[in-house]
Protein backbone atom coordinates (compact mmCIF):
# COMPACT_ATOMS: atom_id res chain seq x y z
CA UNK A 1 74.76 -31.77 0.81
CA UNK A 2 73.43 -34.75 -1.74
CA UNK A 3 76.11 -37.15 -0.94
CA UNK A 4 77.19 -38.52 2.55
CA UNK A 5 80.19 -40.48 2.78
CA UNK A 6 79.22 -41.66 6.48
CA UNK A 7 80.36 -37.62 7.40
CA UNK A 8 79.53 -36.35 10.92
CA UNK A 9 77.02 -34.02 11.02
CA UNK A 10 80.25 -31.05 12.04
CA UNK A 11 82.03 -32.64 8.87
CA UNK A 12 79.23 -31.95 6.76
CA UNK A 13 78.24 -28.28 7.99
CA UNK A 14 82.26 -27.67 7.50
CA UNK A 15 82.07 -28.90 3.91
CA UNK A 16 79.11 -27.10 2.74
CA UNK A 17 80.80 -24.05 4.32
CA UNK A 18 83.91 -25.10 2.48
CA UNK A 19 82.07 -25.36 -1.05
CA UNK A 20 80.21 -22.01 -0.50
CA UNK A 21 84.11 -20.70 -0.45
CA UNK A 22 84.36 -19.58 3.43
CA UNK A 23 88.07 -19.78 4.41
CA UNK A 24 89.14 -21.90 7.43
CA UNK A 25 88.71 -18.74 9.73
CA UNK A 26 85.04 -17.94 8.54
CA UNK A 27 84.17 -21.22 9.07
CA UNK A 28 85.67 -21.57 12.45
CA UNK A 29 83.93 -17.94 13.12
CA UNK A 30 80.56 -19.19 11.80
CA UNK A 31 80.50 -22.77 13.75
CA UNK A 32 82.35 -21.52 16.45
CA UNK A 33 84.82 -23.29 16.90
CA UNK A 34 88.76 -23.17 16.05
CA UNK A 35 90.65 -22.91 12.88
CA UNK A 36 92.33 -25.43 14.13
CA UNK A 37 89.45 -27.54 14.47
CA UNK A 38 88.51 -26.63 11.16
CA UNK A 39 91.68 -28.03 9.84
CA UNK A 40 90.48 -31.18 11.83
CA UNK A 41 87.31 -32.10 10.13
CA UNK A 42 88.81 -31.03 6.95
CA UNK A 43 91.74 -33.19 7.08
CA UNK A 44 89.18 -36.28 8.56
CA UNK A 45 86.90 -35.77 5.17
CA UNK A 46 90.31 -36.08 3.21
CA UNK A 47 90.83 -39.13 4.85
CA UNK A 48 87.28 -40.42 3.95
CA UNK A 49 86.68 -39.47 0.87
CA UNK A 50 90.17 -40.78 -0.02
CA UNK A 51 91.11 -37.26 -1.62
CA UNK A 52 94.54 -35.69 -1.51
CA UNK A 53 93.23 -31.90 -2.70
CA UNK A 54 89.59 -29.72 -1.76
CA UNK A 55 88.93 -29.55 -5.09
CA UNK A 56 88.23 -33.71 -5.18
CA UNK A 57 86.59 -33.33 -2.20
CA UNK A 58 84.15 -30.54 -3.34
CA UNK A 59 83.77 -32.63 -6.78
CA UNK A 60 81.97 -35.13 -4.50
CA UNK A 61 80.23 -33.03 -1.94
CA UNK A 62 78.56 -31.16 -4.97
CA UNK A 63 75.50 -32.07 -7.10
CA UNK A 64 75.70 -32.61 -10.49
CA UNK A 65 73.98 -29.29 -11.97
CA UNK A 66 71.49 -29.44 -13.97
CA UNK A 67 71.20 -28.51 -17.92
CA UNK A 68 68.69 -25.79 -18.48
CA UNK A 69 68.65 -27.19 -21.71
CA UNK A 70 66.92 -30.73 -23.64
CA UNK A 71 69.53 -33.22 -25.00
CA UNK A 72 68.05 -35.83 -26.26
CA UNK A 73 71.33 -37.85 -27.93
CA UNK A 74 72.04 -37.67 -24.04
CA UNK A 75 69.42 -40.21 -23.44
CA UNK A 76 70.28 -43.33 -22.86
């Protein structure tokens, strides 16, 4: 994950679960912990990041991708 957002360490392996598009139960399966739980950390990165919906909180947990390509009017 590029960008931290003062996330716990749990908060961040459950988001980079989250943008690999695990649900809630193959998360909870993979950490080992509850769905519930997952729900948890989810809802506590919500409350962080200030977002209402995942996709605004995967649109800041992502990195910007890179262009396989050379713009040069993108220069600045």
């Amino acid at each position: 994950m590029s960008v931290n957002h003062h996330l716990t360490t749990r908060e961040q392996q459950v988001c980079d679960l989250l943008s690999q598009g695990r649900s809630y139960v193959h998360i909870a399966a993979a950490l080992h912990i509850s769905a519930e739980t997952v729900r948890t950390h989810i809802h506590r990165v919500y409350m962080k990041l200030d977002a209402q919906r995942s996709e605004e909180v995967l649109q800041h947990l992502r990195p910007e991708p890179e262009s396989r390509f050379w713009r040069p009017w993108e220069l600045k």
